[in-house]
N, C-alpha and C. Protein backbone atom coordinates (compact mmCIF):
# COMPACT_ATOMS: atom_id res chain seq x y z
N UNK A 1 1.94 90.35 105.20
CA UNK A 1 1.16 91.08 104.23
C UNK A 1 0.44 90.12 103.28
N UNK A 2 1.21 88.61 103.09
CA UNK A 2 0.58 88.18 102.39
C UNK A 2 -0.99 87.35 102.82
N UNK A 3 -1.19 87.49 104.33
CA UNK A 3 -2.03 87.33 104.64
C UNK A 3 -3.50 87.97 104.71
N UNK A 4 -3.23 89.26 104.39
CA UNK A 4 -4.10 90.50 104.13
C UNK A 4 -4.40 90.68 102.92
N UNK A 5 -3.54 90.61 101.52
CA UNK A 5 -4.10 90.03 100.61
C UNK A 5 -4.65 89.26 100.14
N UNK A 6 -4.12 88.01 100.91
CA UNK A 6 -5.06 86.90 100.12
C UNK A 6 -6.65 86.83 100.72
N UNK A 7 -6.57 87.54 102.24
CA UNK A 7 -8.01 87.77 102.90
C UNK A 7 -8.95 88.63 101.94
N UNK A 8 -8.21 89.08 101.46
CA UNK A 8 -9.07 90.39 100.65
C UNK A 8 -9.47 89.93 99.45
N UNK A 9 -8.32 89.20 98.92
CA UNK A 9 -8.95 88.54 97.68
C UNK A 9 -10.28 87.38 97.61
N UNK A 10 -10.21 87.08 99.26
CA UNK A 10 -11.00 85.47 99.18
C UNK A 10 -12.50 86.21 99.50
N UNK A 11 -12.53 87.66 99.82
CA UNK A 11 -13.58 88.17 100.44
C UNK A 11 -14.24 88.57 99.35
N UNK A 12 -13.54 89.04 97.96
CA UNK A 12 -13.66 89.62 96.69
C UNK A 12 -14.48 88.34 96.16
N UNK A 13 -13.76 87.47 96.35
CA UNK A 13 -14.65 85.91 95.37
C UNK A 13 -15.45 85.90 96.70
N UNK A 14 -15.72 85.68 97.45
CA UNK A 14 -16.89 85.49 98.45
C UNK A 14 -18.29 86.45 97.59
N UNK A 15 -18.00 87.62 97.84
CA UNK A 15 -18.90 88.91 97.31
C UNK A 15 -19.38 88.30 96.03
N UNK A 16 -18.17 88.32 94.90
CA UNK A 16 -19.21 87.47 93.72
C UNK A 16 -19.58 86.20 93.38
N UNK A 17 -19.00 85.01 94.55
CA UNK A 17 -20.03 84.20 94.25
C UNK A 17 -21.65 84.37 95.14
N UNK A 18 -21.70 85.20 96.14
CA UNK A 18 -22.97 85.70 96.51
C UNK A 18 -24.01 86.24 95.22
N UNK A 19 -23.31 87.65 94.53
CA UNK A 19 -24.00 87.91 93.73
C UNK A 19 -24.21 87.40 92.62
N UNK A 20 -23.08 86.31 92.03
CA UNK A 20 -23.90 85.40 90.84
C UNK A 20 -24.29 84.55 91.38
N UNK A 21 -24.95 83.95 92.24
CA UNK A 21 -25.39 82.79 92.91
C UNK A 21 -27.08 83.45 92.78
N UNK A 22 -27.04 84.16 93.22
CA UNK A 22 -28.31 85.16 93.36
C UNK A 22 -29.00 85.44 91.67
N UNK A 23 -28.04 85.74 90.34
CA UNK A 23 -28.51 85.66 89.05
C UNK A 23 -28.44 84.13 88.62
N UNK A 24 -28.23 83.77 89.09
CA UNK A 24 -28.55 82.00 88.71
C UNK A 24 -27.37 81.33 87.55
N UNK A 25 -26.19 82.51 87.54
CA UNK A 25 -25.34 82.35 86.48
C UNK A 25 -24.22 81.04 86.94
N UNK A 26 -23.82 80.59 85.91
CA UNK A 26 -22.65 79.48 86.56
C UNK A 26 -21.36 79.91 87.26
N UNK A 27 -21.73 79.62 88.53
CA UNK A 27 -20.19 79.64 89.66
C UNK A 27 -19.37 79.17 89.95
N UNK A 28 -19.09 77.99 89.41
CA UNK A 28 -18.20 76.78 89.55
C UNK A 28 -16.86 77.55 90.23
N UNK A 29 -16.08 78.74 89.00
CA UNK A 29 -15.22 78.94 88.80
C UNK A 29 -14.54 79.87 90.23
N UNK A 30 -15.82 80.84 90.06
CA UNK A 30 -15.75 81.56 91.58
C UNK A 30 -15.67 81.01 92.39
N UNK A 31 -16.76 79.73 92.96
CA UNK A 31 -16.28 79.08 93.84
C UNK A 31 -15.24 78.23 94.39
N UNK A 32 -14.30 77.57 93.07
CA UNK A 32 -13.06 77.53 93.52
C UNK A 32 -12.22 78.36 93.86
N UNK A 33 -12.44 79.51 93.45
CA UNK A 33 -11.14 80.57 93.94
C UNK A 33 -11.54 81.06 95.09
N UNK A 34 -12.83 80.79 95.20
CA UNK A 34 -12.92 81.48 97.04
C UNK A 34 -12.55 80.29 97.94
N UNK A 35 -12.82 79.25 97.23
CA UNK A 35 -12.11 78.08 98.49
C UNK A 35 -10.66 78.24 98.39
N UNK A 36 -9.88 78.34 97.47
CA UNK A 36 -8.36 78.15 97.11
C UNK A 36 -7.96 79.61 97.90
N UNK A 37 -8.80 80.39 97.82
CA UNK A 37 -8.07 82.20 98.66
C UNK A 37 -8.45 81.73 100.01
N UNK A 38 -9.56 80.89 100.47
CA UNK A 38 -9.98 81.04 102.01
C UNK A 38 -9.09 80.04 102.63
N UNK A 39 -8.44 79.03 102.02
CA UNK A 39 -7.77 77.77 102.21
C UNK A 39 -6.28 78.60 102.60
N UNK A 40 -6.10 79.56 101.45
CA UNK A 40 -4.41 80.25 101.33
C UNK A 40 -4.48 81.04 102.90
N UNK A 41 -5.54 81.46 102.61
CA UNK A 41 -5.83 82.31 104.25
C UNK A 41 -5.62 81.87 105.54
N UNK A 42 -6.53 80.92 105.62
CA UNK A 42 -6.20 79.38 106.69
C UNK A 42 -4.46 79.33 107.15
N UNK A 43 -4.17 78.66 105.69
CA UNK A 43 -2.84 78.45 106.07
C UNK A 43 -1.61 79.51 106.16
N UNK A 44 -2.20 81.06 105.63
CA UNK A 44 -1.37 82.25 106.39
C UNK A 44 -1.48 82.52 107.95
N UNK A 45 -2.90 82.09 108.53
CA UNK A 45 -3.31 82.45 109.62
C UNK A 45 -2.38 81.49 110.04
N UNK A 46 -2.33 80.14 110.49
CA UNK A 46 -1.49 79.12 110.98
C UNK A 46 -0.10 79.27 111.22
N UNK A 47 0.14 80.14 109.74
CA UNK A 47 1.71 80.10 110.16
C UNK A 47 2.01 81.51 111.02
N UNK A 48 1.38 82.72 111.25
CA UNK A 48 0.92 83.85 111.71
C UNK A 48 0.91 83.33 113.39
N UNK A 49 0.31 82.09 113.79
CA UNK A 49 -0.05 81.67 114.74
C UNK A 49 1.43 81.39 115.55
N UNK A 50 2.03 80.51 114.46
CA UNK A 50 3.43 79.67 114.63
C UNK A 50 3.74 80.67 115.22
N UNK A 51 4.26 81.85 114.21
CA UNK A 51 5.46 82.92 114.50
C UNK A 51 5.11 83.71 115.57
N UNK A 52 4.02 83.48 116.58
CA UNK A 52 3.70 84.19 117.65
C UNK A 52 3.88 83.43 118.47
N UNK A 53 3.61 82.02 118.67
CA UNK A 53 4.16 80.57 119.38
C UNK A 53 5.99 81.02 119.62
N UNK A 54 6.75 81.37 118.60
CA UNK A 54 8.23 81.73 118.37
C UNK A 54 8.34 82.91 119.01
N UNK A 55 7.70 83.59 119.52
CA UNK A 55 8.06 84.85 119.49
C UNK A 55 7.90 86.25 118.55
N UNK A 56 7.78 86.02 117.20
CA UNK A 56 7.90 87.26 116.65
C UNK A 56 6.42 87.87 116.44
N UNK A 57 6.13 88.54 115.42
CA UNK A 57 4.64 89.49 115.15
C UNK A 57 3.54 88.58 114.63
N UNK A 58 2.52 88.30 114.65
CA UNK A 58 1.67 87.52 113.81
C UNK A 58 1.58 88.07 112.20
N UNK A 59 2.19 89.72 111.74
CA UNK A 59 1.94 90.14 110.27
C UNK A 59 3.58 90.10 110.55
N UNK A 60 3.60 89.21 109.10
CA UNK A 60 5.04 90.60 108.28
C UNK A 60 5.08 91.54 106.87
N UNK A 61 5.12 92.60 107.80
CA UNK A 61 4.81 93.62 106.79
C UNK A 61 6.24 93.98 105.76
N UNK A 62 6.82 93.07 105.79
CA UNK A 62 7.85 93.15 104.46
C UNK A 62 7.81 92.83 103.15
N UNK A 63 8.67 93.67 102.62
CA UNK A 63 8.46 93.76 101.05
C UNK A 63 8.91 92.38 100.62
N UNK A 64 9.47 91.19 101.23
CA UNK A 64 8.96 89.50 100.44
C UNK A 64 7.67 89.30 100.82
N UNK A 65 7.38 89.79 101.80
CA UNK A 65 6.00 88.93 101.91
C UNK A 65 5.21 89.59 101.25
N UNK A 66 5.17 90.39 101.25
CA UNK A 66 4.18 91.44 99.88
C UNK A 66 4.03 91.21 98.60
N UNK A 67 5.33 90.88 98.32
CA UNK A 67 5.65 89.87 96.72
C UNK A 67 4.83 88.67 96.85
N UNK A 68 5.11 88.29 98.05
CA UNK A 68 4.39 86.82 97.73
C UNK A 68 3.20 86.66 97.86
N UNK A 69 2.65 87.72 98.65
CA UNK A 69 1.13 87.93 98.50
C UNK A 69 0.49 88.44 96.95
N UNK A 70 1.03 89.17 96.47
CA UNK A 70 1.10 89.52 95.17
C UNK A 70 1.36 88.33 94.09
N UNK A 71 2.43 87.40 94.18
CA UNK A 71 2.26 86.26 93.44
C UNK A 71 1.22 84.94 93.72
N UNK A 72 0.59 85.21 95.14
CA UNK A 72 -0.15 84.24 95.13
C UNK A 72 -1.57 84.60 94.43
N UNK A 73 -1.82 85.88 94.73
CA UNK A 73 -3.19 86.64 94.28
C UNK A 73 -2.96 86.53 92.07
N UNK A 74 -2.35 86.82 91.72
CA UNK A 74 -2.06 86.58 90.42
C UNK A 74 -2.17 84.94 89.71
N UNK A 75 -1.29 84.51 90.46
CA UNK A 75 -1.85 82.80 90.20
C UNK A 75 -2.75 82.67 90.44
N UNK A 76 -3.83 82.64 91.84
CA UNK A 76 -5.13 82.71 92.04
C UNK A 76 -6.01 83.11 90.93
N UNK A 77 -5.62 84.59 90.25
CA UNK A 77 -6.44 84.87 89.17
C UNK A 77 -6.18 83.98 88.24
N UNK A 78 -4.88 83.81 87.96
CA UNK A 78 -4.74 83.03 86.67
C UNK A 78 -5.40 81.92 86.67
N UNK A 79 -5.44 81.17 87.62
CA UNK A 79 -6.70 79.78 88.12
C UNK A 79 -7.95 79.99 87.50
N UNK A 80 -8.08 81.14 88.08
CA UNK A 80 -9.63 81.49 88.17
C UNK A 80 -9.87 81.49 86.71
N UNK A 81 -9.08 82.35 86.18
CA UNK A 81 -9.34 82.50 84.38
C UNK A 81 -9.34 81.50 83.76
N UNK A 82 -8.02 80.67 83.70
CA UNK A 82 -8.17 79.18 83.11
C UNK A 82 -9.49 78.38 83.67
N UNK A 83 -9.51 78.33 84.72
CA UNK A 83 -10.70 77.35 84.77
C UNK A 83 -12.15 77.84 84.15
N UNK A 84 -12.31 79.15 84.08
CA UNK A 84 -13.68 79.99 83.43
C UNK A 84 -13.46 79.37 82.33
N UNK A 85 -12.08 79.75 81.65
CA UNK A 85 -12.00 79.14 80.17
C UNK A 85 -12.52 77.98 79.64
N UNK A 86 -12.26 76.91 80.48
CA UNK A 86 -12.41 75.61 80.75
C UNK A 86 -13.49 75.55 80.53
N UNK A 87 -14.42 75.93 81.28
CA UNK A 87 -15.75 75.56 81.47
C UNK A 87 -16.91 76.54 80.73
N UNK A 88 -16.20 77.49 79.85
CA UNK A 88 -17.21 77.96 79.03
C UNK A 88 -16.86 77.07 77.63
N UNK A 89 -15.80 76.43 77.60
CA UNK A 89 -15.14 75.80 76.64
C UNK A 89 -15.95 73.87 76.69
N UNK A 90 -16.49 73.87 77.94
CA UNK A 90 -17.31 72.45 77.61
C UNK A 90 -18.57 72.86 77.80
N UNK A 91 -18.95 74.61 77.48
CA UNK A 91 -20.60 74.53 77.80
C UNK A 91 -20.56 74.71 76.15
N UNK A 92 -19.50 75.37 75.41
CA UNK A 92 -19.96 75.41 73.80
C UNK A 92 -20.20 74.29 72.88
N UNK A 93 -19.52 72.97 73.70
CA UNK A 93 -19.25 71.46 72.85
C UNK A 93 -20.76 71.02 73.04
């Protein structure tokens, strides 16, 4: 599951760094979180890959992995926010 979230999330920052890319507004921030969600993705897919190499399902639809999709998507935001912070914080200096 946590692979379906974080796909969804990296598709979410995909979408708006398209559309602020397009208003000419600063993306820095978006664009790290769509690399850091497409990267998390990558390496859900890989291990998805493994556990089918092993034998078992490529998803696990269990309630840890759901958590952890859920804690990775939250840190992700929290990234995302701190670094906005960051950088509206050296466009005011």
């Amino acid at each position: 599951m946590c692979l379906v979230i974080t796909i969804c999330a990296a598709v979410g920052f995909t979408t708006a760094f398209v559309l602020n890319k397009k208003s000419g507004k600063n993306t820095k921030s978006i664009f790290m979180a769509m690399l850091m969600f497409w990267a998390a993705g990558l390496m859900w897919s890989m291990d998805g890959i493994a556990s089918v190499l092993e034998g078992e399902g490529f998803f696990d639809l269990s309630v840890e992995d759901t958590i952890l999709g859920a804690i990775i998507l939250i840190s992700g935001i929290l990234v995302f926010a701190a670094h906005s912070l960051l950088q509206k914080r050296k466009f005011v200096r």
